[in-house]
PDB file of N, CA and C in Angstrom:
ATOM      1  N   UNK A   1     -52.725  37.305  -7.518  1.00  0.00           N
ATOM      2  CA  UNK A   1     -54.100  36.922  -7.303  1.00  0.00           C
ATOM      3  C   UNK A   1     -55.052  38.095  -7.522  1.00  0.00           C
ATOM      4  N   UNK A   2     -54.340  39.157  -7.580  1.00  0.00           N
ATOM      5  CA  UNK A   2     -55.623  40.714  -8.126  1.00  0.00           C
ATOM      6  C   UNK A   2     -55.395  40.572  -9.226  1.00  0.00           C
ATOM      7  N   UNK A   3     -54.514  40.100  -9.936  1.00  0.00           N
ATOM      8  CA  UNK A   3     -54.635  40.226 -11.268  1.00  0.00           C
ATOM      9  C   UNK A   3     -56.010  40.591 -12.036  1.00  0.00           C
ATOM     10  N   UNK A   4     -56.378  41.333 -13.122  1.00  0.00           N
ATOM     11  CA  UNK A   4     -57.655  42.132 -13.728  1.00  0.00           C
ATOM     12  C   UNK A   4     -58.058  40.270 -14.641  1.00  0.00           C
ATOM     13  N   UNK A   5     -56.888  39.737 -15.272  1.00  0.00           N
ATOM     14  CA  UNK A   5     -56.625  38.716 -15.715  1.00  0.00           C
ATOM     15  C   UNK A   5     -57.157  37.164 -15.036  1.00  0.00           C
ATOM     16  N   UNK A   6     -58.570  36.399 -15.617  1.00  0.00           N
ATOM     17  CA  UNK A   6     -58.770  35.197 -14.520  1.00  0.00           C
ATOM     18  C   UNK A   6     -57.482  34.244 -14.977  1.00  0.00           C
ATOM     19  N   UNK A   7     -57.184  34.570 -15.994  1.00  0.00           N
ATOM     20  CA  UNK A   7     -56.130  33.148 -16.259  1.00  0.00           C
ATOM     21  C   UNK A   7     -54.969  33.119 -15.396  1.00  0.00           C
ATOM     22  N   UNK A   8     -54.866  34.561 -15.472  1.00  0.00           N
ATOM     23  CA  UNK A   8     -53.361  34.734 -14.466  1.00  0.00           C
ATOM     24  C   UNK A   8     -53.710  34.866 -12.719  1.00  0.00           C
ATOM     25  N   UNK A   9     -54.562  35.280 -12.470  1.00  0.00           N
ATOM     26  CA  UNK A   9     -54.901  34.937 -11.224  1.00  0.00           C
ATOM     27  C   UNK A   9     -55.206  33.268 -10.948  1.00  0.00           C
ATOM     28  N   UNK A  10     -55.603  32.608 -11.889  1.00  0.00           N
ATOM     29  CA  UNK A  10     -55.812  31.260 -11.400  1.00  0.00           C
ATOM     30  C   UNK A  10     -54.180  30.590 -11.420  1.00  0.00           C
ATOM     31  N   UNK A  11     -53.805  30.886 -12.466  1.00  0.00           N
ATOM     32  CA  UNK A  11     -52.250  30.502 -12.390  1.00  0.00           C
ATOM     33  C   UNK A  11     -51.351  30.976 -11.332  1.00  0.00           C
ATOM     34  N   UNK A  12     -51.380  32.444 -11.022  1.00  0.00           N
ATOM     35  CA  UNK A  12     -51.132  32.471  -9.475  1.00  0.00           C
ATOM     36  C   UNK A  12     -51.068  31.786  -8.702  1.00  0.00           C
ATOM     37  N   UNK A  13     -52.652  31.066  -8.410  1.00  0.00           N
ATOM     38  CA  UNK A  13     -53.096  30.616  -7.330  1.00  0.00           C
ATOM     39  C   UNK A  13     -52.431  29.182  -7.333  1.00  0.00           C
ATOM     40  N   UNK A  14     -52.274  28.529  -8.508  1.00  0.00           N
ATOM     41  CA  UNK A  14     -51.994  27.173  -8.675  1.00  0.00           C
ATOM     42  C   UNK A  14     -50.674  27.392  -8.089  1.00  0.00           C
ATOM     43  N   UNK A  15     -49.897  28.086  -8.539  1.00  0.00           N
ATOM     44  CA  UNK A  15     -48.129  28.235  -8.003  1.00  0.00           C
ATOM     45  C   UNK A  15     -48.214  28.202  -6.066  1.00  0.00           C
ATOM     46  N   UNK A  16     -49.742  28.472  -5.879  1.00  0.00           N
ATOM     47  CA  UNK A  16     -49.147  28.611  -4.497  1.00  0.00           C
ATOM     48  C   UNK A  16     -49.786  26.744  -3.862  1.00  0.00           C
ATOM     49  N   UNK A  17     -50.036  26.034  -4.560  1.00  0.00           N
ATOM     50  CA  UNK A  17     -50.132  24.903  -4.431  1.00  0.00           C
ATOM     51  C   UNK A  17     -48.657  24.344  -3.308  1.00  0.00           C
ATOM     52  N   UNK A  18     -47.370  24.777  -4.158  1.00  0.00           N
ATOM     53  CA  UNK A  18     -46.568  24.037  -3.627  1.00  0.00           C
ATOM     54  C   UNK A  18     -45.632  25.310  -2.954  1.00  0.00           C
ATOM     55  N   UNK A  19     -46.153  26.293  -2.953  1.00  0.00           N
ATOM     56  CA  UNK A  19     -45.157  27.702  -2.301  1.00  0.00           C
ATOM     57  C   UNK A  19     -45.903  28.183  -1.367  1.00  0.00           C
ATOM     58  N   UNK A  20     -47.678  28.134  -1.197  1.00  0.00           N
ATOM     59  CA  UNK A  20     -48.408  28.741  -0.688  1.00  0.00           C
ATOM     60  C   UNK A  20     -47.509  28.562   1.143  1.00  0.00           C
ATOM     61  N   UNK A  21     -47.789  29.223   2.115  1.00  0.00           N
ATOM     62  CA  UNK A  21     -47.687  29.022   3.229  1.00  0.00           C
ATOM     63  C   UNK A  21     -49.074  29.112   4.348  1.00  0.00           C
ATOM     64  N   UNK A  22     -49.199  29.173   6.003  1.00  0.00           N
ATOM     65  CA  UNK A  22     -50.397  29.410   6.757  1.00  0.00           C
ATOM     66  C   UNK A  22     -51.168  30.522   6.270  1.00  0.00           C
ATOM     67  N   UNK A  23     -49.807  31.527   6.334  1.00  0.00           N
ATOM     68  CA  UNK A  23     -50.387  33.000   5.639  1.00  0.00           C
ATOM     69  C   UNK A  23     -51.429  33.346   4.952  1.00  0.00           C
ATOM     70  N   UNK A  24     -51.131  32.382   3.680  1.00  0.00           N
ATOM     71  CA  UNK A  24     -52.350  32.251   2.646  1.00  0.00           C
ATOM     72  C   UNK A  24     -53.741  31.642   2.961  1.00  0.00           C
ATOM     73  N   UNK A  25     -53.663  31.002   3.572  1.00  0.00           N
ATOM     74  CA  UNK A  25     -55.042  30.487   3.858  1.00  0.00           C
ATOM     75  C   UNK A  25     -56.517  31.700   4.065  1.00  0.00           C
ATOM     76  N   UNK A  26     -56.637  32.860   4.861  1.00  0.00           N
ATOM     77  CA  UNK A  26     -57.102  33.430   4.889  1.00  0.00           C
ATOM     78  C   UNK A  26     -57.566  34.268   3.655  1.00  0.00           C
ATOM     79  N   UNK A  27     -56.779  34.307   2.256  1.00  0.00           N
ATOM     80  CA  UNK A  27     -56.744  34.803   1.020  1.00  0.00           C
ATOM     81  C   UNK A  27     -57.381  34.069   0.550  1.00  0.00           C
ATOM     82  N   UNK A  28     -57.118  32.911   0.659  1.00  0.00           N
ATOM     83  CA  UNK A  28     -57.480  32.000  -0.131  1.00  0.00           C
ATOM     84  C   UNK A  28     -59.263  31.260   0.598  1.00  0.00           C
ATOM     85  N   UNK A  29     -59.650  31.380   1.538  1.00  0.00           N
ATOM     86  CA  UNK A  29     -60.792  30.970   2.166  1.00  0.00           C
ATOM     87  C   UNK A  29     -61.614  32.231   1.459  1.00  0.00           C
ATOM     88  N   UNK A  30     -61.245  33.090   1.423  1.00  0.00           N
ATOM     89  CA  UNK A  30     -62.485  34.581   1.112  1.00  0.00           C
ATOM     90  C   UNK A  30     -62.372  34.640   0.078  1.00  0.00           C
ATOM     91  N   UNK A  31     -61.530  34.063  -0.838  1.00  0.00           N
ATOM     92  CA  UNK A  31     -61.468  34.119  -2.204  1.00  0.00           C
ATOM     93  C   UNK A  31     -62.264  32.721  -2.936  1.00  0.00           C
ATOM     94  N   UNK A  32     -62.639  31.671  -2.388  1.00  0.00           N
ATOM     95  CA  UNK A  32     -63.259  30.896  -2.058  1.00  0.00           C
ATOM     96  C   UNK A  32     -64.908  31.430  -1.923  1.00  0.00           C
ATOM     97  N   UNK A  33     -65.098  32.077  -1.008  1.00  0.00           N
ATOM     98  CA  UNK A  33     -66.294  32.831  -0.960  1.00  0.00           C
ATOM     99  C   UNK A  33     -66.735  33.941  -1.605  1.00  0.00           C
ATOM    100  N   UNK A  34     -65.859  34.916  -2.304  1.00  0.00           N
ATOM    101  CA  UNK A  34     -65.996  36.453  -2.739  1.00  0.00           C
ATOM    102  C   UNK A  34     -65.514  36.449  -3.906  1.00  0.00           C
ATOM    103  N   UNK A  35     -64.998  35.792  -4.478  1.00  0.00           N
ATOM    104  CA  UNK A  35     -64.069  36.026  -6.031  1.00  0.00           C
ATOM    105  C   UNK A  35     -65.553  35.834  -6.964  1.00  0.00           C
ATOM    106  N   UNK A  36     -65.380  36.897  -7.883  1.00  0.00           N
ATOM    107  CA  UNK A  36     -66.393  37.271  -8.657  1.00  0.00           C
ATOM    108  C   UNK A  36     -66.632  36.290  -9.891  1.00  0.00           C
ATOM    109  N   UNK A  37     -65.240  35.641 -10.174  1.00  0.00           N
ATOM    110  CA  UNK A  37     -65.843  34.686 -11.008  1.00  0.00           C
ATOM    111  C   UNK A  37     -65.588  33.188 -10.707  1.00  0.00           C
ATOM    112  N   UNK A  38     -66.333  32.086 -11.363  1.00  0.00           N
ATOM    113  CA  UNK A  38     -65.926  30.456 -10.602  1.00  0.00           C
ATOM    114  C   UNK A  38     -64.701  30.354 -11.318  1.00  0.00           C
ATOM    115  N   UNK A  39     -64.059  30.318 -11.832  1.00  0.00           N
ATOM    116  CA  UNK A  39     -63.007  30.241 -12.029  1.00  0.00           C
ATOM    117  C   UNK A  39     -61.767  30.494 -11.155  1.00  0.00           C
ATOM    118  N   UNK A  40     -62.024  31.831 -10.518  1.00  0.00           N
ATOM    119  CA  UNK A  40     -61.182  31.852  -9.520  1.00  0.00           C
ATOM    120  C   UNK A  40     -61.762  31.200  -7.999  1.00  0.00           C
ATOM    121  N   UNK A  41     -62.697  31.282  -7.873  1.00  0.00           N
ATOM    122  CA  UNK A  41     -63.078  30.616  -7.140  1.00  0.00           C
ATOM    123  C   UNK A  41     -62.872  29.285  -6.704  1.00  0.00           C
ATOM    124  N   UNK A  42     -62.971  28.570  -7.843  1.00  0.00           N
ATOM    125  CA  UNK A  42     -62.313  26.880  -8.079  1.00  0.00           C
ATOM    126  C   UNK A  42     -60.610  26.641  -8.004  1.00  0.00           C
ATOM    127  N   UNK A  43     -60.406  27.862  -8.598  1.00  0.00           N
ATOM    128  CA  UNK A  43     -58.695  28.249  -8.411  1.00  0.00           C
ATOM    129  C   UNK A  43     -58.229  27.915  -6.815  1.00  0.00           C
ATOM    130  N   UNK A  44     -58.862  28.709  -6.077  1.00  0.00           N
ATOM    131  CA  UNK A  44     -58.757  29.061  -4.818  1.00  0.00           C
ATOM    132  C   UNK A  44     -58.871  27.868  -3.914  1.00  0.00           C
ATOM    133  N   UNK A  45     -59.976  27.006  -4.636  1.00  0.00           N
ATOM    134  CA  UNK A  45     -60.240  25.833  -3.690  1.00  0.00           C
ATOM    135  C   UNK A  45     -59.457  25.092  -3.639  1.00  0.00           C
ATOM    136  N   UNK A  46     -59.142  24.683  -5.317  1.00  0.00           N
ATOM    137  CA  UNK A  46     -58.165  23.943  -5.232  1.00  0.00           C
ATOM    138  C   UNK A  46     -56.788  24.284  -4.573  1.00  0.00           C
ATOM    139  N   UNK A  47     -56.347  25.233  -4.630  1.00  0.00           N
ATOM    140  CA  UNK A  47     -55.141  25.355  -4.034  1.00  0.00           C
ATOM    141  C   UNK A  47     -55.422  24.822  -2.917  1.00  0.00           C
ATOM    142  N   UNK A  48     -55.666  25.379  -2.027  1.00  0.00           N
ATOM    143  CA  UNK A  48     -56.567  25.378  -0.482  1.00  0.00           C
ATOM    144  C   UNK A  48     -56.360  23.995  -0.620  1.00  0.00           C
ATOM    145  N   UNK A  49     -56.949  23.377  -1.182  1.00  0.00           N
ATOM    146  CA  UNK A  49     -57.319  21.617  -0.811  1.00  0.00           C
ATOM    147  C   UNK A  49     -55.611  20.898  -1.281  1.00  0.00           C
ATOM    148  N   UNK A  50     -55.514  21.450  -2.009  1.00  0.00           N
ATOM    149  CA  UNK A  50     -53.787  20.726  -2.245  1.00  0.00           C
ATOM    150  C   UNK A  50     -52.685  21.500  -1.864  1.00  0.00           C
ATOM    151  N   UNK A  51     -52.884  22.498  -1.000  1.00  0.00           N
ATOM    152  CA  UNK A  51     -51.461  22.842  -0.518  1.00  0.00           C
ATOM    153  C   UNK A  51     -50.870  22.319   0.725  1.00  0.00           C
ATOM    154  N   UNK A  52     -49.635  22.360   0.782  1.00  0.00           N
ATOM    155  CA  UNK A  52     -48.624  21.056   1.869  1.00  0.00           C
ATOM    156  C   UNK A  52     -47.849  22.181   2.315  1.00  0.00           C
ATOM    157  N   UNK A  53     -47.646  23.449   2.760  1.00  0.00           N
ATOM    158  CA  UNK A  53     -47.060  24.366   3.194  1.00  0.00           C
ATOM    159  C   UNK A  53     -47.505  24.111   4.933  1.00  0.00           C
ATOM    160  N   UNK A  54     -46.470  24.097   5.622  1.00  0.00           N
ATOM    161  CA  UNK A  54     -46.685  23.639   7.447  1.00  0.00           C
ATOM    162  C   UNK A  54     -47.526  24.958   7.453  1.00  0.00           C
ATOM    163  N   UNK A  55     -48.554  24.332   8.608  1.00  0.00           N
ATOM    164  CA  UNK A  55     -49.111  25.021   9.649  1.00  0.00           C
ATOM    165  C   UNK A  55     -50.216  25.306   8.850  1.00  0.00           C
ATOM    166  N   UNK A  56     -50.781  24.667   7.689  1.00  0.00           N
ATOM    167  CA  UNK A  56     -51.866  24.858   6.571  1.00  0.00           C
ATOM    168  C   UNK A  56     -53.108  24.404   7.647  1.00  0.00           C
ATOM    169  N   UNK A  57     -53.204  22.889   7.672  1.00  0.00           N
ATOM    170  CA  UNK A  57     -54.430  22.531   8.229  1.00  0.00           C
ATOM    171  C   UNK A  57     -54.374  23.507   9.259  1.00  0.00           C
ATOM    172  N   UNK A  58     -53.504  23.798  10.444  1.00  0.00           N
ATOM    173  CA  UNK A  58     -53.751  24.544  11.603  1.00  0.00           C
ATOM    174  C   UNK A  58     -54.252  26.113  11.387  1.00  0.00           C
ATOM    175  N   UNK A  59     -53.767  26.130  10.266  1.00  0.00           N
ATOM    176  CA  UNK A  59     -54.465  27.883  10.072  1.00  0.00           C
ATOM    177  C   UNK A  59     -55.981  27.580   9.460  1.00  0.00           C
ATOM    178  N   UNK A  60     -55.681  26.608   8.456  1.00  0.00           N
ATOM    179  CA  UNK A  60     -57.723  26.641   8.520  1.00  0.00           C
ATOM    180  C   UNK A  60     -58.581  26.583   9.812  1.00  0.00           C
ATOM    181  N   UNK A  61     -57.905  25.926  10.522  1.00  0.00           N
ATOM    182  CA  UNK A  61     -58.934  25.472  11.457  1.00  0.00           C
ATOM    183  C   UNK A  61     -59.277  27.125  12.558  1.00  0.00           C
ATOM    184  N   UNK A  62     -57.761  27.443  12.768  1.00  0.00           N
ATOM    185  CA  UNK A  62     -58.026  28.485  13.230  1.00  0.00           C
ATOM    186  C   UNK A  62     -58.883  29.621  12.479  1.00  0.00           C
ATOM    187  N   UNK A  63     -58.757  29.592  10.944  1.00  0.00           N
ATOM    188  CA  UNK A  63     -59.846  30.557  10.326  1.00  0.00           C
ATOM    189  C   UNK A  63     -61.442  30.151  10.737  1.00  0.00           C
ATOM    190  N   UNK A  64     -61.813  28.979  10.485  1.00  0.00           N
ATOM    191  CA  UNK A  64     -62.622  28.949  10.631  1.00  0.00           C
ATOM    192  C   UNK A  64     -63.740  28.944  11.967  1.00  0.00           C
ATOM    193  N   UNK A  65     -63.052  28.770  12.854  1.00  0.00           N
ATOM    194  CA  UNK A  65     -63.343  29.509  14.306  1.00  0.00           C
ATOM    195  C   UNK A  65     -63.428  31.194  14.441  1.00  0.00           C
ATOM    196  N   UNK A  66     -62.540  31.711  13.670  1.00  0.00           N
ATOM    197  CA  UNK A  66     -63.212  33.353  13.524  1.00  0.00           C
ATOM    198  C   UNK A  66     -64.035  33.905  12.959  1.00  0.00           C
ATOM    199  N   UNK A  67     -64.548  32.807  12.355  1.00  0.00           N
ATOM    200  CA  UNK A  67     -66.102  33.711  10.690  1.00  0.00           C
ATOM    201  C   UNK A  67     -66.836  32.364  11.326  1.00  0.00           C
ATOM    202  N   UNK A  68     -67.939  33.456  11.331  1.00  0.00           N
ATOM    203  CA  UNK A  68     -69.675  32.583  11.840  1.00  0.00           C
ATOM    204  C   UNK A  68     -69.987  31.936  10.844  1.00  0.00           C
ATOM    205  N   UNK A  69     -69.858  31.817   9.308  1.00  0.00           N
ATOM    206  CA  UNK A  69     -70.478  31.594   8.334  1.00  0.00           C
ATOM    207  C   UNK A  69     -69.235  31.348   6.818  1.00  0.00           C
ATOM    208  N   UNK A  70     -69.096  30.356   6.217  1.00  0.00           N
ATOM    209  CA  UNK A  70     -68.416  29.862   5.198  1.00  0.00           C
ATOM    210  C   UNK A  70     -69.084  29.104   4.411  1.00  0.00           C
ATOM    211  N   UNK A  71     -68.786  29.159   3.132  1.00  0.00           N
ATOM    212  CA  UNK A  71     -69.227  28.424   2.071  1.00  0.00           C
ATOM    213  C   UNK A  71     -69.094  26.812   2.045  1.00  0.00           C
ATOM    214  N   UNK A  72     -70.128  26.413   1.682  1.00  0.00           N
ATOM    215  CA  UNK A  72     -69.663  24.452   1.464  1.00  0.00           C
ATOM    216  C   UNK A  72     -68.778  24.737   0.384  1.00  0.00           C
ATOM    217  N   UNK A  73     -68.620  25.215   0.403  1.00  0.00           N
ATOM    218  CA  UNK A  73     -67.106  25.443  -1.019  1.00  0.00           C
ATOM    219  C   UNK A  73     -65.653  24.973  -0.230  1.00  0.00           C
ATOM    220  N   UNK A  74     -65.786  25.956   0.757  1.00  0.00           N
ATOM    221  CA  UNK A  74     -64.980  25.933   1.847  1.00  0.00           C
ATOM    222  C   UNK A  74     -65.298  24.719   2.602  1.00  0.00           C
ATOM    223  N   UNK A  75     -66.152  24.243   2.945  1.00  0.00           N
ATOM    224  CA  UNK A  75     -66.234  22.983   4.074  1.00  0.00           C
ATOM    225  C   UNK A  75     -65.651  22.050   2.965  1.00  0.00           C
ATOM    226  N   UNK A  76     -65.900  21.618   2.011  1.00  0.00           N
ATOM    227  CA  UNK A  76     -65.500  20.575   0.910  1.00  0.00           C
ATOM    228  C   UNK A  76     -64.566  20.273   0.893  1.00  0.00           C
ATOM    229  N   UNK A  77     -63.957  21.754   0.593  1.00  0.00           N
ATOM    230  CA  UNK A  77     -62.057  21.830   0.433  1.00  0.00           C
ATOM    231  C   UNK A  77     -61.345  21.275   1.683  1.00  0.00           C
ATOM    232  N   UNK A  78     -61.794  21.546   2.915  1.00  0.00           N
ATOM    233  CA  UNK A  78     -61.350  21.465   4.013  1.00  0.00           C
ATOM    234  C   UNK A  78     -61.533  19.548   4.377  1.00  0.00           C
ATOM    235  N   UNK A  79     -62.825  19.071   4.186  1.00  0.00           N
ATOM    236  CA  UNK A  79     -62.692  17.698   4.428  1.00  0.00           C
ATOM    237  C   UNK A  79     -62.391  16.807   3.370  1.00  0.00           C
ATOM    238  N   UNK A  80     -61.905  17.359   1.740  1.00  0.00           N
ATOM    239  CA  UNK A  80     -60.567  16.509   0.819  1.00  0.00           C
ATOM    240  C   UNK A  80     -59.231  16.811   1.040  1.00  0.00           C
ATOM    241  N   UNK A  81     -59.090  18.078   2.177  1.00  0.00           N
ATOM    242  CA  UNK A  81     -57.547  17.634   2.678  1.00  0.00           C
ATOM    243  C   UNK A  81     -57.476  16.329   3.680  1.00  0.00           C
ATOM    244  N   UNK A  82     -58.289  15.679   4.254  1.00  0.00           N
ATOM    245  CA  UNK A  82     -58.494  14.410   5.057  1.00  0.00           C
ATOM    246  C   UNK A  82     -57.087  14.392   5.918  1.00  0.00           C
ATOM    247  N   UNK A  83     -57.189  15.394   6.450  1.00  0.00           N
ATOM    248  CA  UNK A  83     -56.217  15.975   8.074  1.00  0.00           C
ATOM    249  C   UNK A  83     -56.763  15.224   9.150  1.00  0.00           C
ATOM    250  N   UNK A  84     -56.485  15.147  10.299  1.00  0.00           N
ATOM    251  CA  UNK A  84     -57.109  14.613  11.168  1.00  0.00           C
ATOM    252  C   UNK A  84     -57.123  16.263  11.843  1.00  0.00           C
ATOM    253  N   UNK A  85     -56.437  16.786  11.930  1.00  0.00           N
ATOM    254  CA  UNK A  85     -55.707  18.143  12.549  1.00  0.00           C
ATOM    255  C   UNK A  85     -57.034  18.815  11.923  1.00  0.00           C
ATOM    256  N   UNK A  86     -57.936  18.807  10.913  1.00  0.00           N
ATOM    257  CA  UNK A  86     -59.106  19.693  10.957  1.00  0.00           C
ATOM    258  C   UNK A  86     -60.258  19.696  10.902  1.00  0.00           C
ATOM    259  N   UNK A  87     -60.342  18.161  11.642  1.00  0.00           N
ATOM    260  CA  UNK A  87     -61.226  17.409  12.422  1.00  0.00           C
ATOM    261  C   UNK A  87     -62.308  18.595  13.730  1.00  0.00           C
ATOM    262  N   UNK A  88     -61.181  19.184  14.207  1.00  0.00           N
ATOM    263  CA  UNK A  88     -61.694  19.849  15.243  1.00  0.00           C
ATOM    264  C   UNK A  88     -62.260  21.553  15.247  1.00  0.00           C
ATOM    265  N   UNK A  89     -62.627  21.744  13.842  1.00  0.00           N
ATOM    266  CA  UNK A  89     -63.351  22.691  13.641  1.00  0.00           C
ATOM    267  C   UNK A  89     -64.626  22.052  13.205  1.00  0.00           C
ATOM    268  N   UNK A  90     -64.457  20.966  12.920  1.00  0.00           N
ATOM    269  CA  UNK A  90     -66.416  20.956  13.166  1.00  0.00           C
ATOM    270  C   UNK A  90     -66.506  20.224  14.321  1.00  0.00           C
ATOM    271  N   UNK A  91     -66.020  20.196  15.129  1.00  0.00           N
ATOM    272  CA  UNK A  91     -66.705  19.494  16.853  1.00  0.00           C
ATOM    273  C   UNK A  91     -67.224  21.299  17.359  1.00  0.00           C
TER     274      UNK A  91
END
């Protein structure tokens, strides 16, 4: 995902679709917000929104209780995973 390369960083990112774990989520939320180009940016979301690695929804939710401020990039991604489990970061 540092790759200098957007193609290969987005391809990265896609592999972690079905490998990604909780871990990633935090990489992948700021990369979401901070990645310099949309490309990776969109990379990022998408993963985020289609990865099935346990404890995914529960680590977003927990990210997003630690940062005051996230992108509707990020809120988007978060309500097309249609979790019930991350329901409770926006109450």
């Amino acid at each position: 995902m540092d790759d200098s390369e957007v193609d290969v960083r987005a391809a990265a990112l896609s592999a972690l679709v079905s490998s990604g774990a909780s871990a990633d989520v935090p990489r992948l939320a700021s990369l979401i917000s901070t990645a310099d180009d949309p490309v990776t940016r969109e990379a990022a979301a998408k993963t985020l929104r289609l990865m099935t690695g346990d404890g995914v929804d529960r680590a977003i939710v927990d990210w997003m209780r630690q940062v005051d401020d996230f992108e509707p990039a990020l809120v988007r991604c978060v309500l097309d995973r249609r979790s019930p489990e991350t329901a409770s970061a926006f109450l």
